[in-house]
N, C-alpha and C. Protein backbone atom coordinates (compact mmCIF):
# COMPACT_ATOMS: atom_id res chain seq x y z
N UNK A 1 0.84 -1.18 0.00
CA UNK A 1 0.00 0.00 0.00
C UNK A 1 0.89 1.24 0.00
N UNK A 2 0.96 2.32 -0.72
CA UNK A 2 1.19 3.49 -0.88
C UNK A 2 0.81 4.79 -0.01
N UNK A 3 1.76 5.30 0.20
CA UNK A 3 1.31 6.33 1.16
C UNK A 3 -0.10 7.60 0.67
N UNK A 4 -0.07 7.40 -0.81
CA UNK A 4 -1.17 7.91 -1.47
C UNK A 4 -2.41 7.05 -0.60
N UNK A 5 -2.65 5.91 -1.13
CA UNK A 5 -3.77 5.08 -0.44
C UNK A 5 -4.09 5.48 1.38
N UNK A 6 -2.95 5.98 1.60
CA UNK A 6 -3.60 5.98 2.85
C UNK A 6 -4.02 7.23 3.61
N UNK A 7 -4.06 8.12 2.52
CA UNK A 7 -4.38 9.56 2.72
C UNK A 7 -6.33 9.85 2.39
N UNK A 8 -6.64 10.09 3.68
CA UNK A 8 -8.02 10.41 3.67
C UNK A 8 -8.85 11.72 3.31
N UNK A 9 -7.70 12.75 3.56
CA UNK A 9 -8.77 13.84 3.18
C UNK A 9 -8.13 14.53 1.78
N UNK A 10 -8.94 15.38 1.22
CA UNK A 10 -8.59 15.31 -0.10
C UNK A 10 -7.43 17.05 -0.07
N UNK A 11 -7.15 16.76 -1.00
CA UNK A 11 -5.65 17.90 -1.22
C UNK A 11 -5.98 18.78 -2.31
N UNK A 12 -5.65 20.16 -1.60
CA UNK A 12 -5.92 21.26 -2.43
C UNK A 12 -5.11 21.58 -3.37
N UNK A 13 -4.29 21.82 -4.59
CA UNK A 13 -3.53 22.12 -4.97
C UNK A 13 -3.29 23.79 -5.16
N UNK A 14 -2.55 24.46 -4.28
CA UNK A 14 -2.50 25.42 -4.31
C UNK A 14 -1.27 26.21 -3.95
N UNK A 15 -0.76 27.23 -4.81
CA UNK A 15 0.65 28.23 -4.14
C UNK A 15 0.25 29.16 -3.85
N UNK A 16 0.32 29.05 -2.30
CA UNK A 16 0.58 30.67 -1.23
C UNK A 16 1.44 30.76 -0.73
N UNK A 17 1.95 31.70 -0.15
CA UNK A 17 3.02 31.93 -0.06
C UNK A 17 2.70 31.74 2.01
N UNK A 18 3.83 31.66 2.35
CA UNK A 18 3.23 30.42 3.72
C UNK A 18 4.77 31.17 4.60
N UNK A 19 4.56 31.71 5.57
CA UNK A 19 5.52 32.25 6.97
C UNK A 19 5.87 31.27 7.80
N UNK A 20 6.69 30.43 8.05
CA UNK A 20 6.76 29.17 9.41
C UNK A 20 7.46 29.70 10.47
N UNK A 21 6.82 29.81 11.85
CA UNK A 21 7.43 29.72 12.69
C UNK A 21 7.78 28.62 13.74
N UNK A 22 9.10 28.62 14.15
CA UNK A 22 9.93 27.48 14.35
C UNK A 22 10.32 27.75 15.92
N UNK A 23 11.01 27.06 16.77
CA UNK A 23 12.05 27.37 17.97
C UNK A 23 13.17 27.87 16.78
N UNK A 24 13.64 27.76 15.70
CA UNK A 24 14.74 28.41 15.39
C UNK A 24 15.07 29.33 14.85
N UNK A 25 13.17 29.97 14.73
CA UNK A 25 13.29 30.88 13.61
C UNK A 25 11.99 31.41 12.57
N UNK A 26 11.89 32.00 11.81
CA UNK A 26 11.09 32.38 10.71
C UNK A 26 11.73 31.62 9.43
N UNK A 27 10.67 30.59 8.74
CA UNK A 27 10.99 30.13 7.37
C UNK A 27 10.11 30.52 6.73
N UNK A 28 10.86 30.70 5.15
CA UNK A 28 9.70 31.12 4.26
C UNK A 28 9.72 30.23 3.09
N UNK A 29 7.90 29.92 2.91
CA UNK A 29 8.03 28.84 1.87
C UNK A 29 6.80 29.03 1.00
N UNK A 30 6.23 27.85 0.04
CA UNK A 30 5.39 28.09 -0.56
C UNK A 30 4.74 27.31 -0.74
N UNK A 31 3.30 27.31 -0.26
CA UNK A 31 2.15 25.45 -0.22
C UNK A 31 2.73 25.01 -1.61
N UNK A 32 2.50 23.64 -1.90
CA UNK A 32 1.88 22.24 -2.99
C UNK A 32 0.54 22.60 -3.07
N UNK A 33 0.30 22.02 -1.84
CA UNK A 33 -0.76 21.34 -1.69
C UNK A 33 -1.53 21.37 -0.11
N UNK A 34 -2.30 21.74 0.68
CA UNK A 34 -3.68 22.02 1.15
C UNK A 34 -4.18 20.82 1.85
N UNK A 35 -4.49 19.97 2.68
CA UNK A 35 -5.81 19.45 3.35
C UNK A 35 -6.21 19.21 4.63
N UNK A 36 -7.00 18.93 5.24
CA UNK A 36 -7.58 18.94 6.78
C UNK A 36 -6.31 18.67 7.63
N UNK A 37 -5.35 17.76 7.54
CA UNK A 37 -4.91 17.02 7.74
C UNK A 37 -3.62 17.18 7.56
N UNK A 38 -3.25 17.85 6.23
CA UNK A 38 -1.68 18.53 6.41
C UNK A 38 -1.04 19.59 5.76
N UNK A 39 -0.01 19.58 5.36
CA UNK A 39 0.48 20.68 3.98
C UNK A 39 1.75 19.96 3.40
N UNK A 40 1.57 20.41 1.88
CA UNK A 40 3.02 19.82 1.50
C UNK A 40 3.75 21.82 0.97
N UNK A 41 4.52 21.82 1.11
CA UNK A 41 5.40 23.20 0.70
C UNK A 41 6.83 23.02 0.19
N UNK A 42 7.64 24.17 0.18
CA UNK A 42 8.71 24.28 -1.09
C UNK A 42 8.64 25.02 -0.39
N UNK A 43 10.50 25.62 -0.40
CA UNK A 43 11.30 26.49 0.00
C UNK A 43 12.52 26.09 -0.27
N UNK A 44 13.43 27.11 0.22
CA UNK A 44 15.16 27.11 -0.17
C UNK A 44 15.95 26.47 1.63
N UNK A 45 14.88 26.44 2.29
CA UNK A 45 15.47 26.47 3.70
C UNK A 45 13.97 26.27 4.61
N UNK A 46 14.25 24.90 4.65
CA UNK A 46 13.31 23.89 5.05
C UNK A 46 12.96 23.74 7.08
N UNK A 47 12.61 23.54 7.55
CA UNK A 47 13.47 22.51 9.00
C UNK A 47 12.83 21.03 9.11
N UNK A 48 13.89 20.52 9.90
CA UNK A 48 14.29 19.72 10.11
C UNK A 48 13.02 18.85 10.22
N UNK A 49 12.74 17.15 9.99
CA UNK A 49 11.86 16.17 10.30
C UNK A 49 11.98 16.43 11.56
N UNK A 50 10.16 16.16 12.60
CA UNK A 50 10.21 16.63 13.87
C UNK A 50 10.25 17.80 14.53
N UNK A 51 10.43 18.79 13.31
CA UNK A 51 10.54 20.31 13.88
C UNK A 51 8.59 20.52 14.13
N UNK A 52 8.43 21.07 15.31
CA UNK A 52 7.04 22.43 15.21
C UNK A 52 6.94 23.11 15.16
N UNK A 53 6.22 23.38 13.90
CA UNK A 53 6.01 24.52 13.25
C UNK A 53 4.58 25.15 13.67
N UNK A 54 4.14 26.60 13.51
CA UNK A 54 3.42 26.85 13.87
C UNK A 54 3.30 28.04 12.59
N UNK A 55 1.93 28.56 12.07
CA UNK A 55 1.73 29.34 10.73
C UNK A 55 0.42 29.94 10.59
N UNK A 56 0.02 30.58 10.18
CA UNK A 56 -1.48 30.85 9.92
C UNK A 56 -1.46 31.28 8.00
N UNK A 57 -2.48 31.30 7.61
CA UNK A 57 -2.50 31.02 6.25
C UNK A 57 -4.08 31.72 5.67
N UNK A 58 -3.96 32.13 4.95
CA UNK A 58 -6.01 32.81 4.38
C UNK A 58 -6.01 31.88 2.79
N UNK A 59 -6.75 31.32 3.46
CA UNK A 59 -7.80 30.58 2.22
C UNK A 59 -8.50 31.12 1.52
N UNK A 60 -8.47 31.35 0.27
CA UNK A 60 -9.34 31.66 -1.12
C UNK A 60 -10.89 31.30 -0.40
N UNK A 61 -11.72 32.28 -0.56
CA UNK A 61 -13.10 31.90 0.02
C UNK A 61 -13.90 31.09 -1.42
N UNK A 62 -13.47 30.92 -2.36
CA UNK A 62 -13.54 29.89 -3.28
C UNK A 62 -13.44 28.55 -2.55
N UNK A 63 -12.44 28.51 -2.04
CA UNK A 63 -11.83 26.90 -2.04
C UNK A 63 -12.94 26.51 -0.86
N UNK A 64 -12.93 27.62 0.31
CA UNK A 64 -13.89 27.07 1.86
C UNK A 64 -15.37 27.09 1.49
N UNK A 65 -15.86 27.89 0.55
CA UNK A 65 -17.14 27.65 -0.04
C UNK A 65 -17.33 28.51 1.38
N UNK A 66 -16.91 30.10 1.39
CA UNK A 66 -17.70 31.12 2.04
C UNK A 66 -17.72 32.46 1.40
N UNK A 67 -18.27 33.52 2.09
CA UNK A 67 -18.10 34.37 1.41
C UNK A 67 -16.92 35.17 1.20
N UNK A 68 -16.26 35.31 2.21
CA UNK A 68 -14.95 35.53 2.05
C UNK A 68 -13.56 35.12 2.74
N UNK A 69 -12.28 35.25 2.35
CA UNK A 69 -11.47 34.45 2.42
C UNK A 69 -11.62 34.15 4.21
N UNK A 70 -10.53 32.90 4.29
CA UNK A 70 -10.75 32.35 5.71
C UNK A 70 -9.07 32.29 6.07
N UNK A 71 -9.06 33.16 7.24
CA UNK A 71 -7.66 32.77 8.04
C UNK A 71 -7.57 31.32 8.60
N UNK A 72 -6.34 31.03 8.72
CA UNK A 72 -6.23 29.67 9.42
C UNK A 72 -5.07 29.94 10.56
N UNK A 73 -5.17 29.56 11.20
CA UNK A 73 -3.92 29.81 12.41
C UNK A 73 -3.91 27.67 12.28
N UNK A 74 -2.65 27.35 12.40
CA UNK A 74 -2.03 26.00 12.79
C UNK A 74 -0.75 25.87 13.44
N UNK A 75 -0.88 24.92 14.34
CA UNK A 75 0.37 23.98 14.37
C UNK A 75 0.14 22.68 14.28
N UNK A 76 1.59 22.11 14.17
CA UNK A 76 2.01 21.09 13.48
C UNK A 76 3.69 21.11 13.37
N UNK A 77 3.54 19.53 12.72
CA UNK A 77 5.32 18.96 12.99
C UNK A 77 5.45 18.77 11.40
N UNK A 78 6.83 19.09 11.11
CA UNK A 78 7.21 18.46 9.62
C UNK A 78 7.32 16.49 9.81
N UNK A 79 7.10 15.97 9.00
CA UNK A 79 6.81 14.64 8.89
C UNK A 79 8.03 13.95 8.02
N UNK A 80 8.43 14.91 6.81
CA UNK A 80 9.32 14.17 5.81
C UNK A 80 9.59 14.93 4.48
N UNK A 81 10.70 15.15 4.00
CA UNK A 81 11.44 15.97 3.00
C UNK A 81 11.10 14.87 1.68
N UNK A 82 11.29 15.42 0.95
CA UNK A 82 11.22 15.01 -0.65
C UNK A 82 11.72 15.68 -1.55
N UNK A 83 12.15 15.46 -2.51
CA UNK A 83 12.53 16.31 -3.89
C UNK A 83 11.74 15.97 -4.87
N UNK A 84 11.10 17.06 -5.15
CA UNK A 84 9.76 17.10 -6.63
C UNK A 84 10.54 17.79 -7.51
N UNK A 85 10.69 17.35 -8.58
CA UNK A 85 11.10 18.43 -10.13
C UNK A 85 12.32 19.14 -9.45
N UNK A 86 13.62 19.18 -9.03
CA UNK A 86 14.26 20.10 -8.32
C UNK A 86 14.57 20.69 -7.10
N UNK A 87 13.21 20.40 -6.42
CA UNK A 87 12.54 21.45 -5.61
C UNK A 87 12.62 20.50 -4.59
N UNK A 88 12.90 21.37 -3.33
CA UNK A 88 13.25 20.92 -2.18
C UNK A 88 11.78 20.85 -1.55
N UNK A 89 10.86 19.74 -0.68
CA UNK A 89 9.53 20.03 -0.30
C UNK A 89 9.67 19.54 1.00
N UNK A 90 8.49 19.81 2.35
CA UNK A 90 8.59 19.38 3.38
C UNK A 90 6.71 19.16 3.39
N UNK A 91 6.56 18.36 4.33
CA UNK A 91 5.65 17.64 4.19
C UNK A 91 5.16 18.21 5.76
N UNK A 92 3.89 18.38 6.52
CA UNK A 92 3.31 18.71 7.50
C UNK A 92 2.67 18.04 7.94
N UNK A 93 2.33 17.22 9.18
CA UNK A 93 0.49 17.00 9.57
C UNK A 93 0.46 18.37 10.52
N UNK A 94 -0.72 18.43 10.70
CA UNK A 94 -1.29 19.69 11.08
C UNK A 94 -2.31 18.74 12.21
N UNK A 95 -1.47 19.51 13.63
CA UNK A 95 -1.86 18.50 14.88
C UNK A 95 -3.50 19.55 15.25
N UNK A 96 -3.11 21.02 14.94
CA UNK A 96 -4.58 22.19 15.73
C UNK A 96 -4.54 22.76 14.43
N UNK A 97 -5.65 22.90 14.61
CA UNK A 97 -6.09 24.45 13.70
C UNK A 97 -7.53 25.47 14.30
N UNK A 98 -7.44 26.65 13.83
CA UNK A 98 -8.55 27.27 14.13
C UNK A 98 -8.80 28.20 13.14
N UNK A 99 -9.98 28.41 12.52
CA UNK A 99 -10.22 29.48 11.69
C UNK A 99 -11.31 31.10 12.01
N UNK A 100 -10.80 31.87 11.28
CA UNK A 100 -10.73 33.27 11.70
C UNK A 100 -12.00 34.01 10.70
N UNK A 101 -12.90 34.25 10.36
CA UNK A 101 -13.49 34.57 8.93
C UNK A 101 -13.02 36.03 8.87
């Protein structure tokens, strides 16, 4: 089984531009991809598997099906690095969230 197969909620494909805050710091990166459950992103300067991160983010009020866009405040841990096309990516679950309208 594939780590695809075992992904339940569905994934947004989307680039915003995304602030991480760390114990080590401010990173700056840019979503994949969007869902209940996690984020995948791109940047030049990643942290570490196991790092918590903490971020807030405004959703296209398209995508939340409201009237207008939706803040997100989260934390969460990076899970696992990858290389897509070049590109350096870090992978999220997203342990809290709360949204802001």
């Amino acid at each position: 089984m594939t780590c695809d197969a075992l992904r339940t909620a569905v994934r947004f494909p989307m680039k915003l531009s995304l602030r991480l805050a760390t114990s080590a710091g401010f990173k700056e990166a840019t979503t994949d991809n969007i869902s209940a459950n996690g984020i995948l992103f791109s940047g030049p300067d990643l942290p570490a598997v196991n790092t918590q991160i903490e971020f807030t983010i405004c959703m296209p009020a398209a995508i939340m099906g409201s009237a207008e866009d939706v803040t997100v405040h989260c934390l969460g841990r990076i899970v696992r690095h990858q290389q897509q096309g070049g590109e350096l990516q870090a992978a999220a679950i997203i342990d809290e969230y709360y949204m802001r309208a």
